[in-house]
PDB file of N, CA and C in Angstrom:
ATOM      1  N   UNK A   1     112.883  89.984  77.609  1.00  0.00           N
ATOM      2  CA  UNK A   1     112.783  88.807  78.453  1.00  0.00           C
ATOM      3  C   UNK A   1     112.014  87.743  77.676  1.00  0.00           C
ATOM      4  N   UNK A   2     112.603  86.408  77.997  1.00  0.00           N
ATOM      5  CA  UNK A   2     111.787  85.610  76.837  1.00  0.00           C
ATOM      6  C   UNK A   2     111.207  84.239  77.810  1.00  0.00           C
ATOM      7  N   UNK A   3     110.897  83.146  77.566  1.00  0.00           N
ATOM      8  CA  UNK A   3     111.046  82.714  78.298  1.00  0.00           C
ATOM      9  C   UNK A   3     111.752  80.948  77.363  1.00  0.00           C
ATOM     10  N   UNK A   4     112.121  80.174  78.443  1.00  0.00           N
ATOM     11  CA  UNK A   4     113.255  79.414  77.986  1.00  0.00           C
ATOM     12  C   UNK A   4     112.318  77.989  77.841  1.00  0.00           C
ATOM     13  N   UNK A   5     112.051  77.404  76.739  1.00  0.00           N
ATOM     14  CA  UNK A   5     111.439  76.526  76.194  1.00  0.00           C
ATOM     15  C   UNK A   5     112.243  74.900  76.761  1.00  0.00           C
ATOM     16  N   UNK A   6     113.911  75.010  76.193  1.00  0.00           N
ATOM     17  CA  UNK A   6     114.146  74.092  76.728  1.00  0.00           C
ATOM     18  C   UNK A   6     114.302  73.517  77.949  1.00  0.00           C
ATOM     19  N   UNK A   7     113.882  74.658  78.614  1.00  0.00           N
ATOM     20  CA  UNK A   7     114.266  74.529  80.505  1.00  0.00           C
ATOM     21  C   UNK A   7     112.939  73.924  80.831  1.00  0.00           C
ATOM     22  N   UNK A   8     111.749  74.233  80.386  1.00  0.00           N
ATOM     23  CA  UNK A   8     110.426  73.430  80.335  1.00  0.00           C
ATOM     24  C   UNK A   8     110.540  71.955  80.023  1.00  0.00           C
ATOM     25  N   UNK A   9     111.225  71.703  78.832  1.00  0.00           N
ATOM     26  CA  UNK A   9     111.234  70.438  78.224  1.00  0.00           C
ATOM     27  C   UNK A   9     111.991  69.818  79.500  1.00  0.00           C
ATOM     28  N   UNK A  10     113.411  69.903  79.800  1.00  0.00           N
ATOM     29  CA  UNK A  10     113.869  69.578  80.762  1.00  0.00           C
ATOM     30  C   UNK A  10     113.654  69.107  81.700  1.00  0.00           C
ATOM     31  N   UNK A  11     112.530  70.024  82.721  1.00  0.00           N
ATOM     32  CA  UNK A  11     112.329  70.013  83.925  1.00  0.00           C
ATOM     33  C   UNK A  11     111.558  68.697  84.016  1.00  0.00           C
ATOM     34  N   UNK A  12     110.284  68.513  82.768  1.00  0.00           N
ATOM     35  CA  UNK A  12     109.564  67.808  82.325  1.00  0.00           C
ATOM     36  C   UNK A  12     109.728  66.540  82.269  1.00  0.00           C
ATOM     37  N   UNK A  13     111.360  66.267  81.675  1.00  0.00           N
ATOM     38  CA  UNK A  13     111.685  65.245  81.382  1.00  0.00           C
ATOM     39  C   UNK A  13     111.893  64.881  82.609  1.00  0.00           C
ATOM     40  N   UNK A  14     113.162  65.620  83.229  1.00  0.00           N
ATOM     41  CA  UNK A  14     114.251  65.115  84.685  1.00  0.00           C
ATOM     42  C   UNK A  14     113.022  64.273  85.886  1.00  0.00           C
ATOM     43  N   UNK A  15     111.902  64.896  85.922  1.00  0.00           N
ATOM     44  CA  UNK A  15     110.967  64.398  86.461  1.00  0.00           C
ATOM     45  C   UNK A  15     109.872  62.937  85.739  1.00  0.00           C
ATOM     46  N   UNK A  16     110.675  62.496  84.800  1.00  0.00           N
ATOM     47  CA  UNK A  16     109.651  61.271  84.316  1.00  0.00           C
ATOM     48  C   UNK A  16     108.324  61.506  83.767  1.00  0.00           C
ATOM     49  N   UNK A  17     108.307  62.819  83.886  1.00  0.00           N
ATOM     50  CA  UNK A  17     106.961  63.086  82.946  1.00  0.00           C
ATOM     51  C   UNK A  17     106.601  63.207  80.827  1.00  0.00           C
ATOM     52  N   UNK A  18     105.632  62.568  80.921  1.00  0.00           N
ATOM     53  CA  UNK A  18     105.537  62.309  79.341  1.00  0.00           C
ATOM     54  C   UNK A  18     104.781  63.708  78.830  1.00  0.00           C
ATOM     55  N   UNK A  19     105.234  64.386  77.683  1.00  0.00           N
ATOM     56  CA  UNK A  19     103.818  64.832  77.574  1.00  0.00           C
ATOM     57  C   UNK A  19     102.612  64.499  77.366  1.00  0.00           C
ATOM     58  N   UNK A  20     102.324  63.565  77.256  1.00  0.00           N
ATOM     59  CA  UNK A  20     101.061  62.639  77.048  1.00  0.00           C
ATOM     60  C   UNK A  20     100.294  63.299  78.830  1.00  0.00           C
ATOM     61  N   UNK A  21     101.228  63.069  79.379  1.00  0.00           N
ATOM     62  CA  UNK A  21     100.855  62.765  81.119  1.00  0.00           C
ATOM     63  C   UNK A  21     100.808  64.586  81.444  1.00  0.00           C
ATOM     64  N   UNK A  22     101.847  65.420  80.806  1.00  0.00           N
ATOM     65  CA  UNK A  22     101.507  66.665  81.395  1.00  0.00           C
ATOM     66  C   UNK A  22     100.387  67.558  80.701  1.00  0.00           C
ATOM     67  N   UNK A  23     100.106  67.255  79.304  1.00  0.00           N
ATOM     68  CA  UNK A  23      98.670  67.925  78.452  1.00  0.00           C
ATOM     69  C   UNK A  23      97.672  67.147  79.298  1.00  0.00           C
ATOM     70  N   UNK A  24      97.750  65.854  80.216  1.00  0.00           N
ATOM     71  CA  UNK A  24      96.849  65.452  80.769  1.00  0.00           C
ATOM     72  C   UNK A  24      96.179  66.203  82.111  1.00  0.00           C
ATOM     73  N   UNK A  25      97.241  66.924  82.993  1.00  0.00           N
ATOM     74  CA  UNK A  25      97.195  67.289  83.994  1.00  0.00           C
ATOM     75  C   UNK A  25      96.737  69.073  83.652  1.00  0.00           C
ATOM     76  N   UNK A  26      96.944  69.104  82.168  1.00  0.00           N
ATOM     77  CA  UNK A  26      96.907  70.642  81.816  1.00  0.00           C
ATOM     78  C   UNK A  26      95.180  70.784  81.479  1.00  0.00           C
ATOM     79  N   UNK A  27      94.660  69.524  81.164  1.00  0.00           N
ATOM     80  CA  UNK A  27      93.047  69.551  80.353  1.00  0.00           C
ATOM     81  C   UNK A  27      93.548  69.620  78.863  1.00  0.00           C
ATOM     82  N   UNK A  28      94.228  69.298  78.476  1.00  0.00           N
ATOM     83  CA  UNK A  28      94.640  69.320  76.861  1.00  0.00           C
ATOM     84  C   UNK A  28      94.857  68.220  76.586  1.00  0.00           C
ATOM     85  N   UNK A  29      95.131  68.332  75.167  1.00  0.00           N
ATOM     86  CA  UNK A  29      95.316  67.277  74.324  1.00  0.00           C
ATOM     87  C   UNK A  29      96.640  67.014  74.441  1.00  0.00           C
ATOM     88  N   UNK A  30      97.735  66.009  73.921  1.00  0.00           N
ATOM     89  CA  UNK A  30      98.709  66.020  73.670  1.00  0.00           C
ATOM     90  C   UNK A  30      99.461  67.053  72.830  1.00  0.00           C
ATOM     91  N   UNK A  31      98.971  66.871  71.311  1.00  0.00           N
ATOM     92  CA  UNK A  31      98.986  67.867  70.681  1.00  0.00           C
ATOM     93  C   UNK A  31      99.575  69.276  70.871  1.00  0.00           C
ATOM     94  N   UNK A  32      97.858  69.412  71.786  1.00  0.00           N
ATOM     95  CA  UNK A  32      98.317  71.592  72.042  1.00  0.00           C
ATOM     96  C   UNK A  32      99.388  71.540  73.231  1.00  0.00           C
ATOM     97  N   UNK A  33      99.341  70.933  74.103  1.00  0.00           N
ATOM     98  CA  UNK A  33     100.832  70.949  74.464  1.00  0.00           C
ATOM     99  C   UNK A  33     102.206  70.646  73.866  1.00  0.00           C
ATOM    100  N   UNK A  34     101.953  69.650  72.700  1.00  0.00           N
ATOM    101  CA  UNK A  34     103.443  69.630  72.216  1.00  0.00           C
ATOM    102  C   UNK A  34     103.437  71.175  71.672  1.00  0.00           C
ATOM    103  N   UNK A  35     102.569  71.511  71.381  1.00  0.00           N
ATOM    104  CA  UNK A  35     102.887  72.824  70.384  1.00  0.00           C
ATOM    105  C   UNK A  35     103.317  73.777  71.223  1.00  0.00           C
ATOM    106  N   UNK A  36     102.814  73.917  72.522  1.00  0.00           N
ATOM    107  CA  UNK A  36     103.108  75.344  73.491  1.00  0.00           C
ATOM    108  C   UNK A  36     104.633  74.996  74.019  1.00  0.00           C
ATOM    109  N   UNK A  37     105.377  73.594  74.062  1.00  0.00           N
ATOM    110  CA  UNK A  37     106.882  73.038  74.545  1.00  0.00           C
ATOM    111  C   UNK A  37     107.331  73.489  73.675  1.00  0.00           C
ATOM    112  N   UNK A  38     106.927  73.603  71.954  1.00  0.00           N
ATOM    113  CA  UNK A  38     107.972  73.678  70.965  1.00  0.00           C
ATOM    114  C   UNK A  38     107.492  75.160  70.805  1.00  0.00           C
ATOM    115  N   UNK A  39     106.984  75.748  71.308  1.00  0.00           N
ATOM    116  CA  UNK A  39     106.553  77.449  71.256  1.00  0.00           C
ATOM    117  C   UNK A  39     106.088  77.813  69.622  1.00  0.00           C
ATOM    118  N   UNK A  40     105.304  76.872  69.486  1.00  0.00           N
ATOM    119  CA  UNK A  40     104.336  77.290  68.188  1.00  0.00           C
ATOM    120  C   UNK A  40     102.872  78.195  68.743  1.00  0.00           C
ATOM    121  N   UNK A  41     103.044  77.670  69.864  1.00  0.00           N
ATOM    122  CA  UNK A  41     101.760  78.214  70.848  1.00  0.00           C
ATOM    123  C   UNK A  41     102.019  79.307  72.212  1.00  0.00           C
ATOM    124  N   UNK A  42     101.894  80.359  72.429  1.00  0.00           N
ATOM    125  CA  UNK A  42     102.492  80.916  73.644  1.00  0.00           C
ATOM    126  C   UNK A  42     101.680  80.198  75.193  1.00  0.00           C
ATOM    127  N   UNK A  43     102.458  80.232  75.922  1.00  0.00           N
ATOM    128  CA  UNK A  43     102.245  79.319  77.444  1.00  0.00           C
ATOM    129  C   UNK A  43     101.260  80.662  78.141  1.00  0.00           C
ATOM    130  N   UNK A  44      99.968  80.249  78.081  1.00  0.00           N
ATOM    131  CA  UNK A  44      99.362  81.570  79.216  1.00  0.00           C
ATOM    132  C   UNK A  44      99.870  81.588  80.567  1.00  0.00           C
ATOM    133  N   UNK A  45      99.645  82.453  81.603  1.00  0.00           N
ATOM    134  CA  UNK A  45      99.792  82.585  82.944  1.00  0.00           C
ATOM    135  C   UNK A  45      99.369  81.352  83.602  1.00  0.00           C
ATOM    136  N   UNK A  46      98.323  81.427  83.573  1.00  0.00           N
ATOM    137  CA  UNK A  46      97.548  80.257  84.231  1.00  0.00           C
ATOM    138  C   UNK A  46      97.897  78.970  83.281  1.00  0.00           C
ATOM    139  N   UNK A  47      98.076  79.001  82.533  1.00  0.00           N
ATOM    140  CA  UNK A  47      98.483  77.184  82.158  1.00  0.00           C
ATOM    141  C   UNK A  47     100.378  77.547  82.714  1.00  0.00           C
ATOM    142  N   UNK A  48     101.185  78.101  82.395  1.00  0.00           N
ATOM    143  CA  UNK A  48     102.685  78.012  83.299  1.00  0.00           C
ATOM    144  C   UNK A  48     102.126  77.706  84.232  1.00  0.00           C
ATOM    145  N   UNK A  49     101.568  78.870  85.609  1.00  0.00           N
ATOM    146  CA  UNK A  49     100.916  77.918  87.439  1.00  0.00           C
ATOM    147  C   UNK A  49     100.737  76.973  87.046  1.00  0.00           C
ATOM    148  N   UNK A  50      99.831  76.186  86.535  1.00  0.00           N
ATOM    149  CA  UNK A  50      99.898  74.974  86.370  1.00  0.00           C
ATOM    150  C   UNK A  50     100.716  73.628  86.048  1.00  0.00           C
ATOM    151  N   UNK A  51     101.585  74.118  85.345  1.00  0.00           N
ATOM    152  CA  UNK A  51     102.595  73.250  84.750  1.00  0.00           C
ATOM    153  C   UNK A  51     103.993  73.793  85.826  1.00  0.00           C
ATOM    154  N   UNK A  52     104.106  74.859  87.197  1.00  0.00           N
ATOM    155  CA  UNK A  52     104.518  74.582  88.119  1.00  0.00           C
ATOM    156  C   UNK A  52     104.689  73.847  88.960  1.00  0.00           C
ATOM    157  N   UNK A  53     102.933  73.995  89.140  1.00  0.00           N
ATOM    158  CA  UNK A  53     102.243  72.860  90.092  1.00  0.00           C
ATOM    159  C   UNK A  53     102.778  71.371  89.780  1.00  0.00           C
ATOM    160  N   UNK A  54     102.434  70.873  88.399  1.00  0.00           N
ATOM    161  CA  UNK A  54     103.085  69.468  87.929  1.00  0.00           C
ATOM    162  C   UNK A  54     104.358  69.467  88.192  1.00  0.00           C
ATOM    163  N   UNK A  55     104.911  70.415  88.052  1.00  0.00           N
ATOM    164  CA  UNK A  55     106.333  69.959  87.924  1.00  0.00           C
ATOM    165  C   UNK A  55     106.822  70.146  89.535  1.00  0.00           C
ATOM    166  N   UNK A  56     105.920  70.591  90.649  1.00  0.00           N
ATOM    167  CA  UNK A  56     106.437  70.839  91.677  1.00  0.00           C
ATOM    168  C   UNK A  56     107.678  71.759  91.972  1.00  0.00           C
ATOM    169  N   UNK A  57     107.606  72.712  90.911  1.00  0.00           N
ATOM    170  CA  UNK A  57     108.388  74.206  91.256  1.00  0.00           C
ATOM    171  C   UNK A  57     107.652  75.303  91.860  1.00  0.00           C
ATOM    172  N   UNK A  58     108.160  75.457  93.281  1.00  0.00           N
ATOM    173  CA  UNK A  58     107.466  76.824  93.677  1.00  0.00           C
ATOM    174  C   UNK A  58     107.689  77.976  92.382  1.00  0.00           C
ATOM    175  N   UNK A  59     106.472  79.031  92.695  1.00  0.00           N
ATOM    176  CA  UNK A  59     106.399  80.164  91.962  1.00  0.00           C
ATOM    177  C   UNK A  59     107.098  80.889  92.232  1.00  0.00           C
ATOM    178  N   UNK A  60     108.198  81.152  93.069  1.00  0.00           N
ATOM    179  CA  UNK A  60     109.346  82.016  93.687  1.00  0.00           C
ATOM    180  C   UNK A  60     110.376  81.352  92.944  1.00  0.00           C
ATOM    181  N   UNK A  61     110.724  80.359  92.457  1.00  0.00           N
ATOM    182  CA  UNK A  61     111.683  79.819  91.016  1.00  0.00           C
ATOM    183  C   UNK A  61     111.249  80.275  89.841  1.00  0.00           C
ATOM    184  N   UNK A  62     110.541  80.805  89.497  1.00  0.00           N
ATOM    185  CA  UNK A  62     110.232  80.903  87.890  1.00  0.00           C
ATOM    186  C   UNK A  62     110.917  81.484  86.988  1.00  0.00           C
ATOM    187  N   UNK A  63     112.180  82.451  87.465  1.00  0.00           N
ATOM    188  CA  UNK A  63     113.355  82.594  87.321  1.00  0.00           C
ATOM    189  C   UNK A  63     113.939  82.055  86.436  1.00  0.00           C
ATOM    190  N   UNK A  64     113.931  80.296  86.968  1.00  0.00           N
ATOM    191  CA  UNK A  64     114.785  79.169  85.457  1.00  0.00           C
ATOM    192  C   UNK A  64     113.946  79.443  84.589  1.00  0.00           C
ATOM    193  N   UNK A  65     113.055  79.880  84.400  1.00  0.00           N
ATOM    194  CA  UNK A  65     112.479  79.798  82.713  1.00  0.00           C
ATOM    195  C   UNK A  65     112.587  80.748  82.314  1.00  0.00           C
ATOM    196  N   UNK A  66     113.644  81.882  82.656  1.00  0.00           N
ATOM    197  CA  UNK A  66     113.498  83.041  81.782  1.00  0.00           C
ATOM    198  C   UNK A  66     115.041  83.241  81.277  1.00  0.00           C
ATOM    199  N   UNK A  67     114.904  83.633  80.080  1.00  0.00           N
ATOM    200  CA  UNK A  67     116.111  84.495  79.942  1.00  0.00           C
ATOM    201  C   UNK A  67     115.692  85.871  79.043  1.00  0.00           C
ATOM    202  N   UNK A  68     117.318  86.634  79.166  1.00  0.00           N
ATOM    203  CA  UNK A  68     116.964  87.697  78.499  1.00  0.00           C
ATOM    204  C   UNK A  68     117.918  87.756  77.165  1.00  0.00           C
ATOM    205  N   UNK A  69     117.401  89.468  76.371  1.00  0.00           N
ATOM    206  CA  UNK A  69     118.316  89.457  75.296  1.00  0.00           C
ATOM    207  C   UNK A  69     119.249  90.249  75.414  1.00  0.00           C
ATOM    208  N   UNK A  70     120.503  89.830  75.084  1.00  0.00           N
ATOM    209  CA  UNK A  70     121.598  90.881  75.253  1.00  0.00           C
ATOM    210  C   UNK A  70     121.389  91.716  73.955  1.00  0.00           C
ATOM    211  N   UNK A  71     122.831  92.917  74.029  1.00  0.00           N
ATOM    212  CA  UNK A  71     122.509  93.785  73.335  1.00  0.00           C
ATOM    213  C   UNK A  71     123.204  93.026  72.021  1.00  0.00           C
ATOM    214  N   UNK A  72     123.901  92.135  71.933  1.00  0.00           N
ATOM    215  CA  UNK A  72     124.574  91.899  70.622  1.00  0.00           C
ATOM    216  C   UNK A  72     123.241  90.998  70.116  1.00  0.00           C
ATOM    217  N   UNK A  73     122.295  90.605  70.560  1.00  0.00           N
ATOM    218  CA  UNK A  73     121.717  89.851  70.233  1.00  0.00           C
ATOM    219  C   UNK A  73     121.576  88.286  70.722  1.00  0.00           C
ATOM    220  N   UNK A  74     122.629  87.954  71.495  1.00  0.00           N
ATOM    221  CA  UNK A  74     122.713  86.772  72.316  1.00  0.00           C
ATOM    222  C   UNK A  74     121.561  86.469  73.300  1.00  0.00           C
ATOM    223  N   UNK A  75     121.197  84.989  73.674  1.00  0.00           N
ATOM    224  CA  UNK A  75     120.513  84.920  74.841  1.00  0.00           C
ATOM    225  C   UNK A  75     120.815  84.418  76.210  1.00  0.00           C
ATOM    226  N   UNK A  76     120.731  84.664  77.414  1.00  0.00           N
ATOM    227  CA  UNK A  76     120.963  83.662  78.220  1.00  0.00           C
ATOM    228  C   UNK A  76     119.976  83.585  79.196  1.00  0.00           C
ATOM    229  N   UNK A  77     120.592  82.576  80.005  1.00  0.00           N
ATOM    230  CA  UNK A  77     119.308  82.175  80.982  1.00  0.00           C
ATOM    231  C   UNK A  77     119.650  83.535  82.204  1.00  0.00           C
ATOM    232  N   UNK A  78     118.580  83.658  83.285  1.00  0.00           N
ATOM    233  CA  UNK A  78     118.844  84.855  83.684  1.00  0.00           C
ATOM    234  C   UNK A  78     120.133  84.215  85.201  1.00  0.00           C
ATOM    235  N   UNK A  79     121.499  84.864  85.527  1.00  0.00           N
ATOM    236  CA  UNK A  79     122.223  84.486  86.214  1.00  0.00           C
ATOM    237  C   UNK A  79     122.858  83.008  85.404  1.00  0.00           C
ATOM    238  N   UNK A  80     122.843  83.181  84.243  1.00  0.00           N
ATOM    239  CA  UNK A  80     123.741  82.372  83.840  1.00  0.00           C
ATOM    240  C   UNK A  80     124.457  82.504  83.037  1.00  0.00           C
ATOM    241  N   UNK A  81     125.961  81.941  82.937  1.00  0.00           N
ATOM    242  CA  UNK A  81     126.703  82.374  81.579  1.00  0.00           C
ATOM    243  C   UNK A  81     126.404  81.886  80.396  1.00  0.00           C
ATOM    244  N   UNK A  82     126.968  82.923  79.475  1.00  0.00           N
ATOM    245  CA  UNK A  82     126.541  82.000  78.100  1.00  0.00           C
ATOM    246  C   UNK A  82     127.145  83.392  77.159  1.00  0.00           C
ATOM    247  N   UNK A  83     128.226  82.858  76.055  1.00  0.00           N
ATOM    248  CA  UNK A  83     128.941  83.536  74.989  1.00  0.00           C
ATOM    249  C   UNK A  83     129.469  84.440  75.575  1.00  0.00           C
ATOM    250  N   UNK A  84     129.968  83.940  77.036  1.00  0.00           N
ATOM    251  CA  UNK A  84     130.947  85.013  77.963  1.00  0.00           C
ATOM    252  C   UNK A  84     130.205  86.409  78.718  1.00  0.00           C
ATOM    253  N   UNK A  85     128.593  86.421  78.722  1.00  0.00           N
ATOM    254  CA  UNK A  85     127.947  87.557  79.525  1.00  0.00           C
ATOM    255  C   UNK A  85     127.453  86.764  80.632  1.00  0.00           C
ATOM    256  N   UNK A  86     127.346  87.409  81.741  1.00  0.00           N
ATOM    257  CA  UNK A  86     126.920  87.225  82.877  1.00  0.00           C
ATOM    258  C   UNK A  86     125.490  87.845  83.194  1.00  0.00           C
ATOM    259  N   UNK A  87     124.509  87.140  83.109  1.00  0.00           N
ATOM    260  CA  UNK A  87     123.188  87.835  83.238  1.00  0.00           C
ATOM    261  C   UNK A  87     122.240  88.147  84.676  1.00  0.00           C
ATOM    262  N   UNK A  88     121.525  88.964  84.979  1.00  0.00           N
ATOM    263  CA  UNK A  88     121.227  88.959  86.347  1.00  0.00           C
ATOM    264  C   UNK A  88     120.529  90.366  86.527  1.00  0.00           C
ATOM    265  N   UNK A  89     119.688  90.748  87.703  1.00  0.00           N
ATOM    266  CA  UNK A  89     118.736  91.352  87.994  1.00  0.00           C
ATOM    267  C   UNK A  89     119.321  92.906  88.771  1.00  0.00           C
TER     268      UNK A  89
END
């Protein structure tokens, strides 16, 4: 299970948020947040809740940010298609 970087960036964006504005709401710098979006940095528990909270996704969605690994090595998001597998719980 991994979790899905660009679905972060996304959500981030679709909502008008800068990262300037979400390392703000996190207590960080710009910086260590660009680094944890581009996954140079892993996202702790408590900074994701948080960056829920900003983004106004209940914690019963957290779902979109995951995907898993198939066995050929492929990824997808979880319940979504992708290189023709169907993924899901």
């Amino acid at each position: 299970m991994g979790f899905n970087l660009r679905r972060l960036k996304y959500e981030r964006m679709s909502r008008n948020i800068s990262q300037e504005e979400m390392a703000k709401c996190l207590g960080m710098n710009h910086t260590s947040y660009w680094k944890r979006e581009n996954g140079r940095v892993p996202i702790s528990v408590n900074e994701f809740i948080k960056i829920l909270k900003v983004l106004d996704i209940p914690e019963y969605e957290i779902q979109i940010f995951l995907h898993k690994e198939l066995p050929n090595g492929n990824k997808t998001c979880v319940g979504k298609k992708l290189n023709g597998f169907k993924a899901g719980f």
